[in-house]
Protein backbone atom coordinates (compact mmCIF):
# COMPACT_ATOMS: atom_id res chain seq x y z
CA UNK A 1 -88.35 -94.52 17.56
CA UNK A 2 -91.50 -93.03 16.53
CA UNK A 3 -90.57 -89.83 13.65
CA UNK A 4 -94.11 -87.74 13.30
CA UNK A 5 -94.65 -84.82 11.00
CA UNK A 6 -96.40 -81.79 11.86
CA UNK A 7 -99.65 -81.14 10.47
CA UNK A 8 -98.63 -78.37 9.05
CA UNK A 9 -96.08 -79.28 7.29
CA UNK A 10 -98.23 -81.72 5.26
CA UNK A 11 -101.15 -78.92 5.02
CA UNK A 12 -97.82 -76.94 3.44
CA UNK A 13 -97.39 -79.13 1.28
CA UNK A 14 -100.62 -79.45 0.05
CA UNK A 15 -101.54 -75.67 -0.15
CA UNK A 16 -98.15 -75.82 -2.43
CA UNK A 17 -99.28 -78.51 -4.80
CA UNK A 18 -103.12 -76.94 -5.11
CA UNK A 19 -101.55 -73.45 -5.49
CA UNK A 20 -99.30 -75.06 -8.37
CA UNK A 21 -102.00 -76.42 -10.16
CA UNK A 22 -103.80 -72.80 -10.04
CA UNK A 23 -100.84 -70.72 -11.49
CA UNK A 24 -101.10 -73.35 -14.50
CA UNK A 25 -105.05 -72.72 -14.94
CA UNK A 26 -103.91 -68.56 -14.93
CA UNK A 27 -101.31 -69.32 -17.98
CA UNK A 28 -104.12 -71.18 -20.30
CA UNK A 29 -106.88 -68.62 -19.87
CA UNK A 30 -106.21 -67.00 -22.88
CA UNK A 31 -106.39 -69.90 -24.64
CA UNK A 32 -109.75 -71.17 -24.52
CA UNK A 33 -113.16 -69.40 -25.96
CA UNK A 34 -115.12 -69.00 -22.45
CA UNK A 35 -112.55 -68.00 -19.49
CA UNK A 36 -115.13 -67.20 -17.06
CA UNK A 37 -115.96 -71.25 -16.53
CA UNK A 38 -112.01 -71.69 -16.20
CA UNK A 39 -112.12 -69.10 -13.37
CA UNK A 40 -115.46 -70.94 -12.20
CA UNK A 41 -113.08 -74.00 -12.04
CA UNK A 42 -110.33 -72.45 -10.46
CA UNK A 43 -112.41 -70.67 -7.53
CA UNK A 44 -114.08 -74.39 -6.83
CA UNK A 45 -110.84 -76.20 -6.82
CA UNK A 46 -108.72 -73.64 -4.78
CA UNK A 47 -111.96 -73.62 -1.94
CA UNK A 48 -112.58 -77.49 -2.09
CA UNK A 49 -108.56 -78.03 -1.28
CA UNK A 50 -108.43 -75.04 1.10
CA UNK A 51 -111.64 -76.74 2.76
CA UNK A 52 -109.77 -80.37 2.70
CA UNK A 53 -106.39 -79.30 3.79
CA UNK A 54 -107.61 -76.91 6.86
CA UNK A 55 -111.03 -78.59 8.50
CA UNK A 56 -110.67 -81.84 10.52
CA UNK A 57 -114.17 -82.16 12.37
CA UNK A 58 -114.79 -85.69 12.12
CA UNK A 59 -118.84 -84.90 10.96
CA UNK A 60 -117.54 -82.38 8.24
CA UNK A 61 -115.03 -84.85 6.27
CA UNK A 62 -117.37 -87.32 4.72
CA UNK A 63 -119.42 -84.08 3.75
CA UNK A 64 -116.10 -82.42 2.35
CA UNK A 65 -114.74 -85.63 0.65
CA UNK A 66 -118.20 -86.08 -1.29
CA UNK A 67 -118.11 -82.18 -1.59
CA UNK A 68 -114.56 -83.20 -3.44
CA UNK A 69 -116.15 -85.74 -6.05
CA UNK A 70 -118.44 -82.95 -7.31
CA UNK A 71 -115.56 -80.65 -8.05
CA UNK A 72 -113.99 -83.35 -9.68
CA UNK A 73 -116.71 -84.50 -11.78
CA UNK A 74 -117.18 -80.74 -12.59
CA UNK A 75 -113.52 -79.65 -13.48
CA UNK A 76 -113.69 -81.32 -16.65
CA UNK A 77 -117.20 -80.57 -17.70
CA UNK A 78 -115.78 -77.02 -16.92
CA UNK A 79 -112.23 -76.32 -18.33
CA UNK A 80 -112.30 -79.45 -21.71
CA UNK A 81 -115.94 -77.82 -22.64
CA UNK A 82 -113.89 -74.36 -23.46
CA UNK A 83 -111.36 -75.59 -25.65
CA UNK A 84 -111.01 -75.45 -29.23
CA UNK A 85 -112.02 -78.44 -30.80
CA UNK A 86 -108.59 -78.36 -32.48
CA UNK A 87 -106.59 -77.92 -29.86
CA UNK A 88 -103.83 -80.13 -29.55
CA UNK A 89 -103.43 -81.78 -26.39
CA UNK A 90 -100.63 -81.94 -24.17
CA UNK A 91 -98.66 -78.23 -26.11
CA UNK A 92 -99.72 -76.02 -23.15
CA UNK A 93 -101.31 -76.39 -19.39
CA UNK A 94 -104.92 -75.70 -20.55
CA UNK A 95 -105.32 -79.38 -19.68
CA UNK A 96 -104.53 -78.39 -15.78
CA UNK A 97 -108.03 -79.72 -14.69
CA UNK A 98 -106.25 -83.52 -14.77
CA UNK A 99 -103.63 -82.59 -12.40
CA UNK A 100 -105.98 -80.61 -10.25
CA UNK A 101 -108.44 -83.60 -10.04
CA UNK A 102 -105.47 -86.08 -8.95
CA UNK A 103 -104.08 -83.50 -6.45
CA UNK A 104 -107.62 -83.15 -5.06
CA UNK A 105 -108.31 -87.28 -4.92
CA UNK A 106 -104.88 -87.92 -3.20
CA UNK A 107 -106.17 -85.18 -0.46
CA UNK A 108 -109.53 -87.39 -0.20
CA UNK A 109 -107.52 -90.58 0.15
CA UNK A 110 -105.59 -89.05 2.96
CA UNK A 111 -108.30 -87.93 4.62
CA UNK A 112 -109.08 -91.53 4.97
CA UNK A 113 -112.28 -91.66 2.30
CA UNK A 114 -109.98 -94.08 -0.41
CA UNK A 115 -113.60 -95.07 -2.55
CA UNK A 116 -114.33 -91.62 -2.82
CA UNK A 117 -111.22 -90.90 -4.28
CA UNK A 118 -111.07 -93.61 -6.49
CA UNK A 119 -114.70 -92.52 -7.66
CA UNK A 120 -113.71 -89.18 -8.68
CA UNK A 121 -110.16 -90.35 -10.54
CA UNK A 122 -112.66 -92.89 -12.14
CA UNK A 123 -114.94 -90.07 -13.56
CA UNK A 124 -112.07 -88.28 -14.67
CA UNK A 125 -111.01 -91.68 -17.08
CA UNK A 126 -114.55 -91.87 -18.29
CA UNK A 127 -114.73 -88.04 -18.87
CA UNK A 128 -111.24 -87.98 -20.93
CA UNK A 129 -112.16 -90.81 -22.72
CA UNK A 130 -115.47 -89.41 -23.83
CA UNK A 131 -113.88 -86.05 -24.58
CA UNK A 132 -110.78 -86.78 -26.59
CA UNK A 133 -110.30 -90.52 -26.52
CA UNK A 134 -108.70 -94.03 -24.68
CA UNK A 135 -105.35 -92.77 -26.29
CA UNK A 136 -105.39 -88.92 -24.45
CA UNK A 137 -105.20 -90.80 -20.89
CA UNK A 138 -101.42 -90.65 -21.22
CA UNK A 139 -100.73 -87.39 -22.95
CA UNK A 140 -103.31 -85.47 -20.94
CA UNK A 141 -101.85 -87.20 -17.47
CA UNK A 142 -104.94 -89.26 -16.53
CA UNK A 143 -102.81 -92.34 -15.61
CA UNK A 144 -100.40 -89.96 -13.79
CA UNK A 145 -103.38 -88.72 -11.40
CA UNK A 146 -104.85 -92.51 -11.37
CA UNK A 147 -101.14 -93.69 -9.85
CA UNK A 148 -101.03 -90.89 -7.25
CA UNK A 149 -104.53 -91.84 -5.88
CA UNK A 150 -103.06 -95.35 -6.41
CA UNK A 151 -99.87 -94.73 -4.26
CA UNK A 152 -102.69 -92.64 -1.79
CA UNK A 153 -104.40 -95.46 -1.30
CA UNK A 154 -100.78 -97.98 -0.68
CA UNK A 155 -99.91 -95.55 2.26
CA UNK A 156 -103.12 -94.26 3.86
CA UNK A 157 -103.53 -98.57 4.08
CA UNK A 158 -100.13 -99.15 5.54
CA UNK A 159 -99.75 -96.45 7.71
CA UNK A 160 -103.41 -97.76 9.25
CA UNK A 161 -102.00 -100.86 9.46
CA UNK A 162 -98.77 -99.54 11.38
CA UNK A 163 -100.96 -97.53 13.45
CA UNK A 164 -102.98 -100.90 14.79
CA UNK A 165 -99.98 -102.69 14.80
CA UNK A 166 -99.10 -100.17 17.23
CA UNK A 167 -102.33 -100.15 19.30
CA UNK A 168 -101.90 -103.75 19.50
CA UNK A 169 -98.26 -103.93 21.02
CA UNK A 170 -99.60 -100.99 23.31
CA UNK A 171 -101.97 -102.84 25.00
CA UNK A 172 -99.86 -106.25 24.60
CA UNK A 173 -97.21 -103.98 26.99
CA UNK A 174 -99.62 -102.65 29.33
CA UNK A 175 -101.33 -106.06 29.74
CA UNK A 176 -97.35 -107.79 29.72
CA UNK A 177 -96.82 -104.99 33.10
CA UNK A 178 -99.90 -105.48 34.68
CA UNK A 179 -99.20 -108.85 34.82
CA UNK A 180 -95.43 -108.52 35.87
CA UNK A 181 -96.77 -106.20 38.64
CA UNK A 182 -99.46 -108.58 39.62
CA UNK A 183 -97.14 -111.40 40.24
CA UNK A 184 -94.91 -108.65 41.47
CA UNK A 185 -97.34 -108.37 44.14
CA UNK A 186 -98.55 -111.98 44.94
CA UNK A 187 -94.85 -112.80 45.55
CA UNK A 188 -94.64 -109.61 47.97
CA UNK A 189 -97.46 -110.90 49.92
CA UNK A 190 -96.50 -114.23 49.55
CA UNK A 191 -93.31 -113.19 51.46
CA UNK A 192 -94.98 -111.23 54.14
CA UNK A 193 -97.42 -113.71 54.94
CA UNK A 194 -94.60 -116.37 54.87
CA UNK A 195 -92.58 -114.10 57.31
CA UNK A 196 -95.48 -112.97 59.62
CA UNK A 197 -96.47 -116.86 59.76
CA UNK A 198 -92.74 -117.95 60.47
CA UNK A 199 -92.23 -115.11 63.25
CA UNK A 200 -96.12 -116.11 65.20
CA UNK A 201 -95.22 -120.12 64.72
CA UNK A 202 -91.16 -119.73 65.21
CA UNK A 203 -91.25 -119.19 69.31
CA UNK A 204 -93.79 -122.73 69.75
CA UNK A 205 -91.84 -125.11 67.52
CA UNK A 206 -88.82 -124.17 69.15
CA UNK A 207 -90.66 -124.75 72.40
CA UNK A 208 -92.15 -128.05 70.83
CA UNK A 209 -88.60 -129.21 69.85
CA UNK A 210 -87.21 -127.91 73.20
CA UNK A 211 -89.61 -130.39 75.06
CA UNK A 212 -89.95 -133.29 72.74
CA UNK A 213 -93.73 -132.41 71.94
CA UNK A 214 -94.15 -133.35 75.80
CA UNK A 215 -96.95 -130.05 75.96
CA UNK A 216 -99.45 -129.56 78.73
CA UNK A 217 -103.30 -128.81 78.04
CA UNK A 218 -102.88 -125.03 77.96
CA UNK A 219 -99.62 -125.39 76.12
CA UNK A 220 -101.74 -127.49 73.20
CA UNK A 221 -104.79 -125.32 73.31
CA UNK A 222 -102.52 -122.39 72.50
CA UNK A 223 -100.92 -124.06 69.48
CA UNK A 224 -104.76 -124.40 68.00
CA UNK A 225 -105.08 -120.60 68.82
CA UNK A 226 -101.81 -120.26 67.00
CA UNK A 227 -103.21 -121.94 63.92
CA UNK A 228 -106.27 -120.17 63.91
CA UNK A 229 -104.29 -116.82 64.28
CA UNK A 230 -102.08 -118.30 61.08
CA UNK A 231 -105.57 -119.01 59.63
CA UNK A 232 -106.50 -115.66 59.96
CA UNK A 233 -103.20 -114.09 58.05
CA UNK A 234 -104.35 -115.79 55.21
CA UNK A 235 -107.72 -115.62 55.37
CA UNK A 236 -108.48 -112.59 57.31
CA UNK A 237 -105.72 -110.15 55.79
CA UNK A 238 -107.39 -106.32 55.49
CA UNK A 239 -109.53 -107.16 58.50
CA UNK A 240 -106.95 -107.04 61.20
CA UNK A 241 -104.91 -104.72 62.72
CA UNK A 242 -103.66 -105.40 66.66
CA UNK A 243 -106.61 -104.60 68.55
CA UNK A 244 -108.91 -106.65 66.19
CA UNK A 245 -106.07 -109.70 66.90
CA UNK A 246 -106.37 -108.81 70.62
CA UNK A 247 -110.25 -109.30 70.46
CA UNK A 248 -110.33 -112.31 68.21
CA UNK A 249 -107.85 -113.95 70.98
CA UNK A 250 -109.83 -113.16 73.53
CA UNK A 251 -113.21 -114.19 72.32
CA UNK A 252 -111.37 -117.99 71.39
CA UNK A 253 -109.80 -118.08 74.58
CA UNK A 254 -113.43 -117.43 76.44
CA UNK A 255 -114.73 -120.30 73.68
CA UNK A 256 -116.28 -118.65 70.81
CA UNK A 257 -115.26 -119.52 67.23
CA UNK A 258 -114.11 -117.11 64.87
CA UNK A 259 -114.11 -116.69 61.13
CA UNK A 260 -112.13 -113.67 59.71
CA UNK A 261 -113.38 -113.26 55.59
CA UNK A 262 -111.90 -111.08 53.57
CA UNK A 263 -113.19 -111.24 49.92
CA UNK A 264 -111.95 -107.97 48.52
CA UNK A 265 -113.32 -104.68 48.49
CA UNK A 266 -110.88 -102.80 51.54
CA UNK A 267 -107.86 -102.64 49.62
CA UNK A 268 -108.45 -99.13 47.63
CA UNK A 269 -109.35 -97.63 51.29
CA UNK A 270 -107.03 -95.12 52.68
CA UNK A 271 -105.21 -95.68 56.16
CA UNK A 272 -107.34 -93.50 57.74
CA UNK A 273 -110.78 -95.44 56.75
CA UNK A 274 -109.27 -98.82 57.41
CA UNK A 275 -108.36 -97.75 60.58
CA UNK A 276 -112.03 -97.00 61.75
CA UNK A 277 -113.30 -99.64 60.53
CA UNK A 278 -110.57 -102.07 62.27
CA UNK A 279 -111.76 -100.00 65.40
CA UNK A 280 -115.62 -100.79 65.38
CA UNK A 281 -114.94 -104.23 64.27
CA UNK A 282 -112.83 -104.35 67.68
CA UNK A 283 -115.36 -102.48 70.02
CA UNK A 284 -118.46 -105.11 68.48
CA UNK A 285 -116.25 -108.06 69.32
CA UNK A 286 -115.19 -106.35 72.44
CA UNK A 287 -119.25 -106.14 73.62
CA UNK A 288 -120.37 -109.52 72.19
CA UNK A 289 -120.89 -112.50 74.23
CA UNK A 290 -121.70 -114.55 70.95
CA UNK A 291 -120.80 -118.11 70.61
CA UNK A 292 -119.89 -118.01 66.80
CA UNK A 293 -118.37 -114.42 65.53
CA UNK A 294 -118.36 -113.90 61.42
CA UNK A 295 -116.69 -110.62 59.94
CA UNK A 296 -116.77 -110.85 55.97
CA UNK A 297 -115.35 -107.97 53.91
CA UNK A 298 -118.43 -106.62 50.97
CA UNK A 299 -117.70 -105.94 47.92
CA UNK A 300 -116.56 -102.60 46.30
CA UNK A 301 -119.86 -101.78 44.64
CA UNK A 302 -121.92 -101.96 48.69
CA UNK A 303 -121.61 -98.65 50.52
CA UNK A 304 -121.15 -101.29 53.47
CA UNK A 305 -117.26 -102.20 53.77
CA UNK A 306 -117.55 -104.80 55.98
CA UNK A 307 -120.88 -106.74 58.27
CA UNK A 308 -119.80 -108.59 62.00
CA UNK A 309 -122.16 -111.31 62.45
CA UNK A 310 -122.41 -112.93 66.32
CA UNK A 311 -124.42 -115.74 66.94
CA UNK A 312 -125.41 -117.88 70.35
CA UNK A 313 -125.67 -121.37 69.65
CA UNK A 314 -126.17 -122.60 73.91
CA UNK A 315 -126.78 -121.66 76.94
CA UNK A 316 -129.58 -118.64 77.73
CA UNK A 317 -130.89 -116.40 74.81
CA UNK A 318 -132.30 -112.93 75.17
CA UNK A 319 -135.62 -113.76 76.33
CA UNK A 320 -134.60 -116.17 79.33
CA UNK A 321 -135.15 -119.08 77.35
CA UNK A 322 -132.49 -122.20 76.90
CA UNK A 323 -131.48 -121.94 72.88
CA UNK A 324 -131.20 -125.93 73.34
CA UNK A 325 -134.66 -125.37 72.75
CA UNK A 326 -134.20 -123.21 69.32
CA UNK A 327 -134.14 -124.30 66.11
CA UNK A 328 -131.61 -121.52 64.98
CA UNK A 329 -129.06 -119.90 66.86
CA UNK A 330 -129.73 -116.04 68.19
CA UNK A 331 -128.52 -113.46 66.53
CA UNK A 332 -126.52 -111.63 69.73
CA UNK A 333 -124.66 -108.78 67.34
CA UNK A 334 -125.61 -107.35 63.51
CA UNK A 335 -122.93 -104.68 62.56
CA UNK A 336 -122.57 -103.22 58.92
CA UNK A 337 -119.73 -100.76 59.17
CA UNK A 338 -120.15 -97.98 56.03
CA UNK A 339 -117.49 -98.28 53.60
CA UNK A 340 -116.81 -94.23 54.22
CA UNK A 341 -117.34 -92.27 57.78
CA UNK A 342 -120.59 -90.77 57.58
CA UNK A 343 -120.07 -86.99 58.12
């Protein structure tokens, strides 16, 4: 179960924390000699975090974020330059500036820009150690703001990790169904094709077992017409309806060989498209007289959906002439049916 928090409830959050920070900075502007930079200060932080928490155009936040490290490189400069030089550190909140800087670092780091954050944290160590020593980093709060950007970091990682842990199972699901479906449907058609073999073979074995495989001529040349019609289940599938079985009988039982190749590319069609083109593949073989008859499926990417080949290999060709005589056989019928009904 997937739990999600609203944007704006983090952006609350946020705004609550900066805002925080800001009613400290108002409490220690009495205290130092030159309020107008801690005001400076404050208006920079409160527009930088405002800016952070509110935009999310992908081609603003790296601006933004590196917009962030000069606020906090220049919060410190800003407020520690105004103090007293005897000032003791850690007795009031003029010191807000190291809070503010950590606040505004963890909003980098979840923003998804971790180095940036760490940069400006890291300025902030150098700039309190330059100001008031190594020992101030724990009474002014340095090592408090380093952790949070620490902790930033621990979560914006793991949650990025969950999230293409996540993107992985996705598609490892989606792949897992399309396979299930796949075989789903291979068995399906293995079933119909078993069936629609078993009910076009059924009535001639009985027959053959009825008569001991005693069979007359016609009785054997219809069992080859029944295995080329089972041949043509398999082989022929989107490229037959009744009338195109009709013809395909018909043009064996006057002696022509047929080939029925389907290769893909019908099965997206609707009923109504597949249906014309089962009727002009019916009306060519209906009109040919060709020895040798080859309708092949073409793939998706062809605005042709399907070409009906018919070739004479004997007797008289076009021109009067016996095709004993040819080197090739005559093309008697070149059909490409369009993949969509021209209008």
């Amino acid at each position: 179960m997937n739990i999600t928090v609203p944007r704006y409830v983090i952006i609350a959050l946020g705004a609550v924390f900066s805002a925080y920070q800001l009613v400290l900075a108002s409490s220690s502007l009495p205290i130092g000699t030159r309020p107008a930079q801690v005001v400076l200060a404050m208006v920079l932080y409160a527009v930088a975090t405002a800016v952070s928490l509110i935009v999310s155009n992908p081609r603003l936040t790296p601006w933004i974020a590196s917009a962030n490290v000069v606020v906090a490189i220049l919060l410190p400069v800003l407020v520690a330059s105004q103090l007293p030089p005897d000032h003791e550190i850690g007795s009031d909140y003029s010191t807000w500036h190291v809070a503010a800087v950590g606040v505004l670092m963890v909003i980098t780091s979840a923003r998804g820009f971790q180095l940036l954050a760490w940069i400006g944290v890291g300025t902030l160590v150098i700039q309190s150690v330059v100001w008031a020593g190594p020992g101030s980093l724990g009474p002014l709060g340095v090592i408090g703001s380093v952790l949070w950007v620490g902790v930033s970091h621990m979560l914006q990682s793991s949650l990025a990790k969950a999230e293409r842990d996540a993107k992985a199972y996705s598609v490892a699901e989606r792949e897992a169904a399309e396979w299930q479906t796949a075989q789903e449907a291979h068995l399906s058609e293995r079933r119909f094709r078993f069936g629609q073999t078993a009910r076009m073979a059924l009535p001639m074995l009985r027959h053959i077992v009825a008569t001991r495989a005693m069979l007359t001529a016609g009785q054997q040349r219809e069992c080859l017409y029944l295995e080329a019609g089972i041949r043509d289940e398999i082989r022929g599938r989107t490229l037959l309806d009744d009338a195109v079985r009709e013809q395909v009988m018909a043009a064996r039982r006057r002696g022509a060989t047929v080939n029925l190749l389907d290769e893909g590319g019908l099965d997206e069609l609707p009923a109504s498209e597949l249906a014309r083109i089962h009727a002009e593949i019916a009306a060519a073989m209906r009109s040919s007289r060709a020895d040798t008859i080859i309708v092949r499926t073409v793939g998706e990417d062809s605005d042709v959906a399907v070409t009906v080949v018919g070739l004479i290999a004997s007797g008289v060709n076009l021109l009067g002439h016996s095709s004993a005589d040819l080197e090739e056989p005559e093309i008697d019928l070149w059909l490409e049916i369009p993949r969509h009904a021209e209008d």
